[in-house]
C-alpha atoms as a PDB file:
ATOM      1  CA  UNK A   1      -4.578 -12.260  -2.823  1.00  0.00           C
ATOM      2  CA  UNK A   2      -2.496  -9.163  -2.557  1.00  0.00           C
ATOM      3  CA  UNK A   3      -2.948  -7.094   0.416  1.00  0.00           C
ATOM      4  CA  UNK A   4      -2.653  -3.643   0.300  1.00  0.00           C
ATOM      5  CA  UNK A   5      -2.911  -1.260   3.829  1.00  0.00           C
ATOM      6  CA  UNK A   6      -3.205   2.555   3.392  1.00  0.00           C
ATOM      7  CA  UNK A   7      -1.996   3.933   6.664  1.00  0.00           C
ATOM      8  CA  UNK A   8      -2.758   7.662   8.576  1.00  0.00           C
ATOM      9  CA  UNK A   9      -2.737   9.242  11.745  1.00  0.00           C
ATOM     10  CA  UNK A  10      -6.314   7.592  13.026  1.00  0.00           C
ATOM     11  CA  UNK A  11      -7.383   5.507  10.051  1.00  0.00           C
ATOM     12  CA  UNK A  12     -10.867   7.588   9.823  1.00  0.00           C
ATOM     13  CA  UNK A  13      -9.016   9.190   6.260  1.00  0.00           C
ATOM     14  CA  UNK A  14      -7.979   5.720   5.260  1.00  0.00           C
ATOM     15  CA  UNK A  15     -10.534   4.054   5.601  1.00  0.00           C
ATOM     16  CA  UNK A  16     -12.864   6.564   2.666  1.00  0.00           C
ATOM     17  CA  UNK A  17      -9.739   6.050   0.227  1.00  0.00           C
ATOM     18  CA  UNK A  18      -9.964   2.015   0.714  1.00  0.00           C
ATOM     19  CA  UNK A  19     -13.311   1.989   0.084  1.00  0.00           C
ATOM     20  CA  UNK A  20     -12.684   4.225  -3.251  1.00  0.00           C
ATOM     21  CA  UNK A  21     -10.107   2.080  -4.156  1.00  0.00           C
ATOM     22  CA  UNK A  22     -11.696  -1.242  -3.756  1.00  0.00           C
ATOM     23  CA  UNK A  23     -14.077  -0.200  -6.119  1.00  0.00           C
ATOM     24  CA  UNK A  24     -11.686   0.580  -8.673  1.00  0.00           C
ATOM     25  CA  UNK A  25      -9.840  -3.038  -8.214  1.00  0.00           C
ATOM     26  CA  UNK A  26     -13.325  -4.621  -8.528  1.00  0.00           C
ATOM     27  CA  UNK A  27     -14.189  -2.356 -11.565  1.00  0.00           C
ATOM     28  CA  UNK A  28     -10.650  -2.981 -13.221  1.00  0.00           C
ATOM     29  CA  UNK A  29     -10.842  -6.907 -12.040  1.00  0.00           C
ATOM     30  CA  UNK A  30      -7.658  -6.772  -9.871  1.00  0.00           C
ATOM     31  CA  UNK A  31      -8.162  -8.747  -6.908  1.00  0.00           C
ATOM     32  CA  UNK A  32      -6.640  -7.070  -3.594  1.00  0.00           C
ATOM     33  CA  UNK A  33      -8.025  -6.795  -0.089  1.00  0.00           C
ATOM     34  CA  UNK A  34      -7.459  -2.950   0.688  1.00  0.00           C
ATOM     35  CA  UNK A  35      -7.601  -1.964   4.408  1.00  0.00           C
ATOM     36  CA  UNK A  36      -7.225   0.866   6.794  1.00  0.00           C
ATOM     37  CA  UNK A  37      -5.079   1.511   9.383  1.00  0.00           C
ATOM     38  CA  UNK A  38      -4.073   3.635  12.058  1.00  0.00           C
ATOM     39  CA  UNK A  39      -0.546   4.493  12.694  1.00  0.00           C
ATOM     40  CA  UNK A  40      -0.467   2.979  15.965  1.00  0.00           C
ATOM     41  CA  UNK A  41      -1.776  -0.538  14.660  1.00  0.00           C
ATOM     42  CA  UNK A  42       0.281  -0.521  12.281  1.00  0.00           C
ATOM     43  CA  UNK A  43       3.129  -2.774  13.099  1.00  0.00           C
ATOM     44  CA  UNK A  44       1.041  -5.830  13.939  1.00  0.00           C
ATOM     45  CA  UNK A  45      -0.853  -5.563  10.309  1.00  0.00           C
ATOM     46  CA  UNK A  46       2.234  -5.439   8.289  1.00  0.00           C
ATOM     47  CA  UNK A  47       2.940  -9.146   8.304  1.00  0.00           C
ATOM     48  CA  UNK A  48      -0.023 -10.060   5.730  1.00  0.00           C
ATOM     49  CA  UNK A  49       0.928  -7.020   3.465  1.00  0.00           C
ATOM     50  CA  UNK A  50       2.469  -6.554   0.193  1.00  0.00           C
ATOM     51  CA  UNK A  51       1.913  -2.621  -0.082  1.00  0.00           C
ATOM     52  CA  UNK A  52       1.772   0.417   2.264  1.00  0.00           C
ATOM     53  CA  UNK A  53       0.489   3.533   1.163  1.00  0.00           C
ATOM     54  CA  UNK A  54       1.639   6.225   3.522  1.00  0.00           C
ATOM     55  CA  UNK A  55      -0.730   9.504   3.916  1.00  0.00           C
ATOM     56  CA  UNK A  56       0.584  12.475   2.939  1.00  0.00           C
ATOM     57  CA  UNK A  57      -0.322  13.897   6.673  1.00  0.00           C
ATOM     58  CA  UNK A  58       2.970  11.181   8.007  1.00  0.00           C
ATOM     59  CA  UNK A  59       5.101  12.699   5.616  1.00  0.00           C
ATOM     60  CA  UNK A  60       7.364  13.557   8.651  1.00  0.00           C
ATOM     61  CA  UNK A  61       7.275   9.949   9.745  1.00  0.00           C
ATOM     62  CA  UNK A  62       7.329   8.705   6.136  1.00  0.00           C
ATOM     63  CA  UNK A  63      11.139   7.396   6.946  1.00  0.00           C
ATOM     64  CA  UNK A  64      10.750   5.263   9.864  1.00  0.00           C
ATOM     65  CA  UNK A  65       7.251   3.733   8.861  1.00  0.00           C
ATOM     66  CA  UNK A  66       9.205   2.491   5.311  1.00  0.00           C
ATOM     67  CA  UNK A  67      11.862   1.374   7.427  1.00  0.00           C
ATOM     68  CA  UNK A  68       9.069  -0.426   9.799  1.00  0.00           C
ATOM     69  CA  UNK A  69       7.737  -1.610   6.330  1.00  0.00           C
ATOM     70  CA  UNK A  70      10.703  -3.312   4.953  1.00  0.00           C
ATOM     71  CA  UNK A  71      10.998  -5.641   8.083  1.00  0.00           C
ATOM     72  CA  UNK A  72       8.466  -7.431   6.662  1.00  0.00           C
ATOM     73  CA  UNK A  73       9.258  -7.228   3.159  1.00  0.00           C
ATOM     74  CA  UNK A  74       7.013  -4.739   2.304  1.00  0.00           C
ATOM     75  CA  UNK A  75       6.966  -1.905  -0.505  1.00  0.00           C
ATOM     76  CA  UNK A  76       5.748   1.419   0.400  1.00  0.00           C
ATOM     77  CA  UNK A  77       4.841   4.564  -0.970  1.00  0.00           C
ATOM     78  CA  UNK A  78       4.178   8.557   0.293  1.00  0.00           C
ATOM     79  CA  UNK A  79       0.759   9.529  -1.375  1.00  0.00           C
ATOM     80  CA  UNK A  80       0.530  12.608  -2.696  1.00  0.00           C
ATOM     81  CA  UNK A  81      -1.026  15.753  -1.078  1.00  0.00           C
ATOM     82  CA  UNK A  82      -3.867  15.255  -2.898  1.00  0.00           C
ATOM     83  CA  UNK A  83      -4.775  11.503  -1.845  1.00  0.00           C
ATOM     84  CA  UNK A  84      -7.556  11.713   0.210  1.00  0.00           C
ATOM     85  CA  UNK A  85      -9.602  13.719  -2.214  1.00  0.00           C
ATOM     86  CA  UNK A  86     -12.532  12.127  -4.039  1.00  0.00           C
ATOM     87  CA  UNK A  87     -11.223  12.416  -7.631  1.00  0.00           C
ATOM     88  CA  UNK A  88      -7.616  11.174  -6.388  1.00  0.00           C
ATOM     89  CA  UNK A  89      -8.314   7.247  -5.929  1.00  0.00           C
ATOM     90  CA  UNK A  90      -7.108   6.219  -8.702  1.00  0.00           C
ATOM     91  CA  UNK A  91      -4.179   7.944  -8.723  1.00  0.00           C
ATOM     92  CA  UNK A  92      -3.471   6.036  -5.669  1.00  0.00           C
ATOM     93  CA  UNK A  93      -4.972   2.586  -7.175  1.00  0.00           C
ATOM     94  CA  UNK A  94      -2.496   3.259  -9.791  1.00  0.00           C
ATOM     95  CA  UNK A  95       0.589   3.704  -7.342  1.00  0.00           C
ATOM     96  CA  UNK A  96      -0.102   0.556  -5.726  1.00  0.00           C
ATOM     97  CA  UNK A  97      -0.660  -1.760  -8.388  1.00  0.00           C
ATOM     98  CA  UNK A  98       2.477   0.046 -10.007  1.00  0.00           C
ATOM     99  CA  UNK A  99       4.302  -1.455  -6.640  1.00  0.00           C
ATOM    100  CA  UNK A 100       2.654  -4.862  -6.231  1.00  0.00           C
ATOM    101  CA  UNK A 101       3.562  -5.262 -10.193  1.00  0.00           C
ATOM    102  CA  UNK A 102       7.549  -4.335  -9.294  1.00  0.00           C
ATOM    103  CA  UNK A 103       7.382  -7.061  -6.528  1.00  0.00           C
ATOM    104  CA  UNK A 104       5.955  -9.737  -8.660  1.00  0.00           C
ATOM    105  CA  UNK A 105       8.436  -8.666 -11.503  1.00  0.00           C
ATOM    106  CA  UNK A 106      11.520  -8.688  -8.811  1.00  0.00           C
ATOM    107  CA  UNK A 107       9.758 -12.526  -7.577  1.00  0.00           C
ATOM    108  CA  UNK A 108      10.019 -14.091 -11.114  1.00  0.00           C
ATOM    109  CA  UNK A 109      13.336 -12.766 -11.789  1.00  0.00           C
ATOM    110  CA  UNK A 110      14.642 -14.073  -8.321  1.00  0.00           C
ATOM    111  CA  UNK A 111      13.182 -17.267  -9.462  1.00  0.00           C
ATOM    112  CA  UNK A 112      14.681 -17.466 -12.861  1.00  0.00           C
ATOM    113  CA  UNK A 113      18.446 -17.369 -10.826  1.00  0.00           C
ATOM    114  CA  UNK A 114      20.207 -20.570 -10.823  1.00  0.00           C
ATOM    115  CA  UNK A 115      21.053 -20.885  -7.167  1.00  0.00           C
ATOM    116  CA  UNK A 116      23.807 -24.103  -7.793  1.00  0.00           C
END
């Protein structure tokens, strides 16, 4: 299952848009986990991820946690200003899946090369 971690300062804002967004992936049938995270925990959560979602408040950091991100392989985004507002969920449901689809796309084509 595809994991997807939404990261801010504390996780407290994180952790509402999760749960807003894990009802639209059971709603839509997409099956992701979708977890919170503080910026400080991040690191040692990255390694079971296929998607960060950066909030808009680390917009100055934004750099160095993509950087941290691709370590491990992982795609990330900046979510808009508007992110952690009620009607803005699946706007950010939308980004995500829009990245976990370009990863499975860049997968099967990396599969498809003849390596001999």
């Amino acid at each position: 299952m595809d994991t997807i971690l939404i990261v801010c300062a504390a996780g407290a804002s994180s952790t509402f848009l999760a749960s807003r967004i894990r009802a639209i992936a059971k709603r839509r049938n997409r099956p992701v986990l979708v977890e919170a995270v503080s910026q400080p925990e991040l690191e040692s959560r990255l390694s079971n991820a296929n998607v960060l979602l950066i909030g808009p408040h680390l917009a100055a950091d934004a750099v160095t946690i993509s950087t941290q991100a691709q370590r491990f392989g992982v795609a990330t985004a900046l979510l808009p200003a508007t992110a952690f507002k009620p009607d803005s969920a699946e706007e950010c449901f939308d980004l995500a899946t829009a990245l976990l689809d370009l990863e499975l796309a860049a997968h099967h084509q990396t599969e498809g090369i003849s390596h001999g």
